[in-house]
Protein backbone atom coordinates (compact mmCIF):
# COMPACT_ATOMS: atom_id res chain seq x y z
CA UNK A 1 0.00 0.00 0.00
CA UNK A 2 2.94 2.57 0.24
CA UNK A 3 3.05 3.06 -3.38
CA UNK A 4 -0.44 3.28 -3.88
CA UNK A 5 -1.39 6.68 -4.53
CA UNK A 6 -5.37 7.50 -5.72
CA UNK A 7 -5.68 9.68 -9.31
CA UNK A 8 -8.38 11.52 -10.14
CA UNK A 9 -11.62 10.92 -11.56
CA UNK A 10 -12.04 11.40 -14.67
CA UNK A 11 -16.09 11.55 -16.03
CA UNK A 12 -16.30 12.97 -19.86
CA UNK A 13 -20.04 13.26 -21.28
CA UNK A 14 -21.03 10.93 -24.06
CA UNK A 15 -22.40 12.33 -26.95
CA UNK A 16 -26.15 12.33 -27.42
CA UNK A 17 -27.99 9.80 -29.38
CA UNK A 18 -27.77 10.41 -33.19
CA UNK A 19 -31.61 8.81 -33.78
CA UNK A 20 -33.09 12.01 -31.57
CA UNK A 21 -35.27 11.88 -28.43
CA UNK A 22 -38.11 9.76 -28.02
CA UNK A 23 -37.90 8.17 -31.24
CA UNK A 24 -36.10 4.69 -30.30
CA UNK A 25 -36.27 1.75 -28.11
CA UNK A 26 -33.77 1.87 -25.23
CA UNK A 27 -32.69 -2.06 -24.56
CA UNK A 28 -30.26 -2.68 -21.96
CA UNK A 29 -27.75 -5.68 -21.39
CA UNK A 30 -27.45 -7.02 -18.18
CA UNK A 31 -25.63 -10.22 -16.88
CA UNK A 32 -29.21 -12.18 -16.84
CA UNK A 33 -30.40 -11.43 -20.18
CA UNK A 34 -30.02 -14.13 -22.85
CA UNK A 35 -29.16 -13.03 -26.08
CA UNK A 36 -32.45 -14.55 -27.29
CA UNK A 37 -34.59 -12.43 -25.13
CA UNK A 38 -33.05 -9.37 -26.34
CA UNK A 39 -33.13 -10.50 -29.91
CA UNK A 40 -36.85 -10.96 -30.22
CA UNK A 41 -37.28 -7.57 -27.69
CA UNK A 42 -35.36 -5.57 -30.35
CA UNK A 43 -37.63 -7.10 -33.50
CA UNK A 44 -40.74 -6.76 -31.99
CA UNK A 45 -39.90 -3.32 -31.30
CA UNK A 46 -38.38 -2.21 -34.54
CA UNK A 47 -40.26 -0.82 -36.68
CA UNK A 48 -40.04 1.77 -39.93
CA UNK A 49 -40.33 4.74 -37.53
CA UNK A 50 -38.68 3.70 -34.69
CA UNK A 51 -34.97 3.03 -33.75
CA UNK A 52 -33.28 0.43 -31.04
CA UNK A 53 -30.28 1.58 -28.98
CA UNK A 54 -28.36 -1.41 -26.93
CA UNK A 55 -26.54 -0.03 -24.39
CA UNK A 56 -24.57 -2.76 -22.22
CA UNK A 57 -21.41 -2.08 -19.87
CA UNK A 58 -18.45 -5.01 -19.40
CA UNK A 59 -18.35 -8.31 -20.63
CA UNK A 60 -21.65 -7.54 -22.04
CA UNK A 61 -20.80 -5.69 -24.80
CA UNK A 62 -19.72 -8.78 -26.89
CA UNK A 63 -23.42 -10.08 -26.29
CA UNK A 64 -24.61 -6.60 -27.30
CA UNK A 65 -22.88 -6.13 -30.62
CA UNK A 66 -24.05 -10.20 -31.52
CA UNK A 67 -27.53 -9.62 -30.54
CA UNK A 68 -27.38 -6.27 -33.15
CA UNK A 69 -25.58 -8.37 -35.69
CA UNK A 70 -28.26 -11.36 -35.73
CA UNK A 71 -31.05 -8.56 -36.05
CA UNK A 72 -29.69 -7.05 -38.83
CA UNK A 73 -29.12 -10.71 -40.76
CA UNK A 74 -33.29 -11.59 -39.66
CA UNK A 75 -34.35 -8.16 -41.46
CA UNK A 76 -32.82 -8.70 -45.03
CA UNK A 77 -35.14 -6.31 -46.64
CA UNK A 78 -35.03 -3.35 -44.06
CA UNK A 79 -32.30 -0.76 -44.62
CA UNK A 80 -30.76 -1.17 -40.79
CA UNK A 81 -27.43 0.84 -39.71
CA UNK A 82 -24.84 0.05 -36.90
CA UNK A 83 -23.47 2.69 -34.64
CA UNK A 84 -21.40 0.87 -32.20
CA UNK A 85 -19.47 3.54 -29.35
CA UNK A 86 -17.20 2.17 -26.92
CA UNK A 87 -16.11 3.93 -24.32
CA UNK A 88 -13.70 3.65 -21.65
CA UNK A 89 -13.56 5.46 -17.95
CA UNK A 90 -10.34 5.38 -15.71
């Protein structure tokens, strides 16, 4: 412990959504959720007008960025974009 010395906090304000207020589906990852559940979630909730943001934190990311990639493969004939933002805090 006599070299350990605290630095400080660093906290940096992620941009905004680029889909605008109110006009998507949040979905959050947690440790329970199976990547199934959160697959049929996001297409049931996708529509023409209407956007899905996955937000996970950790290990869940991985699940997060599979769970967007098997949506986009189900709906072939819907024009569907990928933003993914990773972000790290010290």
């Amino acid at each position: 412990m006599e070299y350990y010395h605290p630095e400080p906090t660093i906290s940096q304000e992620i941009e905004p959504c680029p889909f605008g207020e109110g006009i998507h589906e949040k979905i959050d990852i947690v440790d329970k959720s199976s990547v199934r559940q959160v697959v049929s979630k996001g297409l049931k909730s996708l529509g023409p007008t209407k956007s899905i943001v996955i937000v996970a934190q950790g290990r869940q990311t991985s699940k997060a960025v599979t769970c967007a990639e098997i949506m986009k493969a189900k709906k072939t004939n819907a024009e569907i974009h990928q933003i993914n933002r990773v972000a790290f805090i010290k």
